[in-house]
C-alpha atoms as a PDB file:
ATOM      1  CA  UNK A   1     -91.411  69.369  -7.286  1.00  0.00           C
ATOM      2  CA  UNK A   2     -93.914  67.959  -5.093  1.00  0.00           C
ATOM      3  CA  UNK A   3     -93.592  65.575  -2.158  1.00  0.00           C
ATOM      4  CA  UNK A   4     -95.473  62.452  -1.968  1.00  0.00           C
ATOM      5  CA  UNK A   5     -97.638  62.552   1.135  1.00  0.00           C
ATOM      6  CA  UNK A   6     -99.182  60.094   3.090  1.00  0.00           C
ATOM      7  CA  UNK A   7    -101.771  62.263   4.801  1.00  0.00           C
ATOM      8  CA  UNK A   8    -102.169  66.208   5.365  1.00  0.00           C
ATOM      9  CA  UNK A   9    -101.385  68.883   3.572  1.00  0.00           C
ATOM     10  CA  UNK A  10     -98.740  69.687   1.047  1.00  0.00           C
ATOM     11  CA  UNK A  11     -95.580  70.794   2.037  1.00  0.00           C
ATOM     12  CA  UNK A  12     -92.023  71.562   0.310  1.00  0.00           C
ATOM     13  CA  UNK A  13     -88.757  69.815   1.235  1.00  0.00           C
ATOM     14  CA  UNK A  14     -87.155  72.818   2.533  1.00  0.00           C
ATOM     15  CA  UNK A  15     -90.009  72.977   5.509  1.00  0.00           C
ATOM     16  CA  UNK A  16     -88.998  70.019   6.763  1.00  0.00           C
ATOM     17  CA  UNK A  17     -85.897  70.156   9.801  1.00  0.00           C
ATOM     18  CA  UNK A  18     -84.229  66.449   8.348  1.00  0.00           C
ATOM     19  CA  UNK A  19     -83.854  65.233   4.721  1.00  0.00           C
ATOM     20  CA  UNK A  20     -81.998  61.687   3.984  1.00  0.00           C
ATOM     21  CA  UNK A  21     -81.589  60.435   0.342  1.00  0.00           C
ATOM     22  CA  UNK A  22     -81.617  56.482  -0.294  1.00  0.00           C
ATOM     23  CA  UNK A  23     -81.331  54.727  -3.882  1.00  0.00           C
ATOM     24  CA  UNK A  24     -83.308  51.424  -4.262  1.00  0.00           C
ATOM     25  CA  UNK A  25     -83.582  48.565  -6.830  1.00  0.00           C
ATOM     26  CA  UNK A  26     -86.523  48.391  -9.126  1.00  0.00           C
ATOM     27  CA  UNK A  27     -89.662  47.475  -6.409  1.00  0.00           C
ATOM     28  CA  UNK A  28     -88.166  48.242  -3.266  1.00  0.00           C
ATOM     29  CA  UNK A  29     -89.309  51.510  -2.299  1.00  0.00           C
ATOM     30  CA  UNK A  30     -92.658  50.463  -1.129  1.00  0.00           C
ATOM     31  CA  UNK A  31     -91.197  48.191   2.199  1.00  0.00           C
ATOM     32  CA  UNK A  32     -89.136  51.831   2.901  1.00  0.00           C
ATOM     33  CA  UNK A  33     -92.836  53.623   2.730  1.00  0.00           C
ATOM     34  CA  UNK A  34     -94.237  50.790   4.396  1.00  0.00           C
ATOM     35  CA  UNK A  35     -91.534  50.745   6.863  1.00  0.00           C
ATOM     36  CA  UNK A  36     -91.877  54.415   7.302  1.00  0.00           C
ATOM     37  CA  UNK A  37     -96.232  54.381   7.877  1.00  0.00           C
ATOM     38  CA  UNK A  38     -95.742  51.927  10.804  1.00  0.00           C
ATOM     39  CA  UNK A  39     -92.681  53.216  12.614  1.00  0.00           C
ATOM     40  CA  UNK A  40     -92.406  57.027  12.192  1.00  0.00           C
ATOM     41  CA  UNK A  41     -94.262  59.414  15.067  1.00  0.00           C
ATOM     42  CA  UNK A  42     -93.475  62.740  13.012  1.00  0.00           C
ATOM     43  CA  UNK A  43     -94.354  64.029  10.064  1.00  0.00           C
ATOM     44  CA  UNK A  44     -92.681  63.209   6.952  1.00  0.00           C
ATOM     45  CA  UNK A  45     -92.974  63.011   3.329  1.00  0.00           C
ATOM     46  CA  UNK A  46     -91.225  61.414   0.631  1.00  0.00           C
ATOM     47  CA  UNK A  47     -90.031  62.355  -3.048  1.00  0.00           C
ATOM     48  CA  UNK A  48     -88.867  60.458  -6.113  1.00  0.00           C
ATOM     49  CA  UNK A  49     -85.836  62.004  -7.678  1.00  0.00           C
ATOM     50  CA  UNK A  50     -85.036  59.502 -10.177  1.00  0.00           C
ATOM     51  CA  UNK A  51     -87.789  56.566 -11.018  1.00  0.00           C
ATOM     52  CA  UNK A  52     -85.939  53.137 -11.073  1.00  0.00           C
ATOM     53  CA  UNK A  53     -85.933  50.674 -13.812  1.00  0.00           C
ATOM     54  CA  UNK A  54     -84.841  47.264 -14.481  1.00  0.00           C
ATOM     55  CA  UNK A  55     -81.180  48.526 -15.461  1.00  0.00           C
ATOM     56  CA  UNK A  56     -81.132  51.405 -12.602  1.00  0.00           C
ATOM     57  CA  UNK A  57     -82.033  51.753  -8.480  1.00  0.00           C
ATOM     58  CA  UNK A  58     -84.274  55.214  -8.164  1.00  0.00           C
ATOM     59  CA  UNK A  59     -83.208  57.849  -5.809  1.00  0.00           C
ATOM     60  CA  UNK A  60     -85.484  58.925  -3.218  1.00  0.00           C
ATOM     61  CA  UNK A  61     -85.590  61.675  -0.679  1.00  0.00           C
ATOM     62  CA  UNK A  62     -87.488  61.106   2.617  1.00  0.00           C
ATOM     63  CA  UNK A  63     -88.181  64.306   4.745  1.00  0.00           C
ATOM     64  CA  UNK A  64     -88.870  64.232   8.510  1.00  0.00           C
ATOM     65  CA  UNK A  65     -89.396  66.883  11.272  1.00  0.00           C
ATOM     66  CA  UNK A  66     -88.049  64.524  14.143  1.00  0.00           C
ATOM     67  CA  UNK A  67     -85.272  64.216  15.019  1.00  0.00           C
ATOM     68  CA  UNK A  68     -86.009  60.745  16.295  1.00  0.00           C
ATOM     69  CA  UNK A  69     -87.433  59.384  13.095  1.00  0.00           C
ATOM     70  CA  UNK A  70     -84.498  60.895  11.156  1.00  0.00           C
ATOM     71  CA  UNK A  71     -82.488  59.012  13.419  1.00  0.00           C
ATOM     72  CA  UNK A  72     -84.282  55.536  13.096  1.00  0.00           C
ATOM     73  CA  UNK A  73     -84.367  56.276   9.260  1.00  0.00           C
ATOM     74  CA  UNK A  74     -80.814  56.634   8.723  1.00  0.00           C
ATOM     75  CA  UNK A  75     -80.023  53.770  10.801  1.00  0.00           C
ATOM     76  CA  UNK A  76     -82.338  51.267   8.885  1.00  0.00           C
ATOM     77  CA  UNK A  77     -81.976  51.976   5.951  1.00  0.00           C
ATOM     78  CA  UNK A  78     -79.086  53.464   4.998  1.00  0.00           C
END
């Protein structure tokens, strides 16, 4: 499956060093990408396991080679 990238070149999951899954509510997931463009220094990329709907959150899985924006990740928003 491919990872959703916000620049550079394509890369699988298993490249990256950190991986954190969140679920979130129909229309959320673009403040977490927003979120992530302004406050991450590493590279990471993000996937879409399960698309959310009206009746269901989606499940996403964020990748990151820091350890630092791992960190800040996990404490924000999970």
């Amino acid at each position: 499956m491919q990872l959703q990238q916000p620049i550079g070149t394509i890369r699988l999951g298993e490249s990256f060093d950190h991986a954190q899954e969140i679920a979130r509510p129909f229309g959320q997931i673009d403040r977490v990408i927003e979120w992530c463009k302004t406050e991450l220094t590493g590279d990471w990329r993000w996937q879409v396991v399960t698309s959310s709907s009206d009746r269901a959150p989606g499940r996403y899985i964020f990748y990151f080679d820091s350890d630092r924006d791992a960190a800040a990740f996990a404490l924000f928003w999970t």
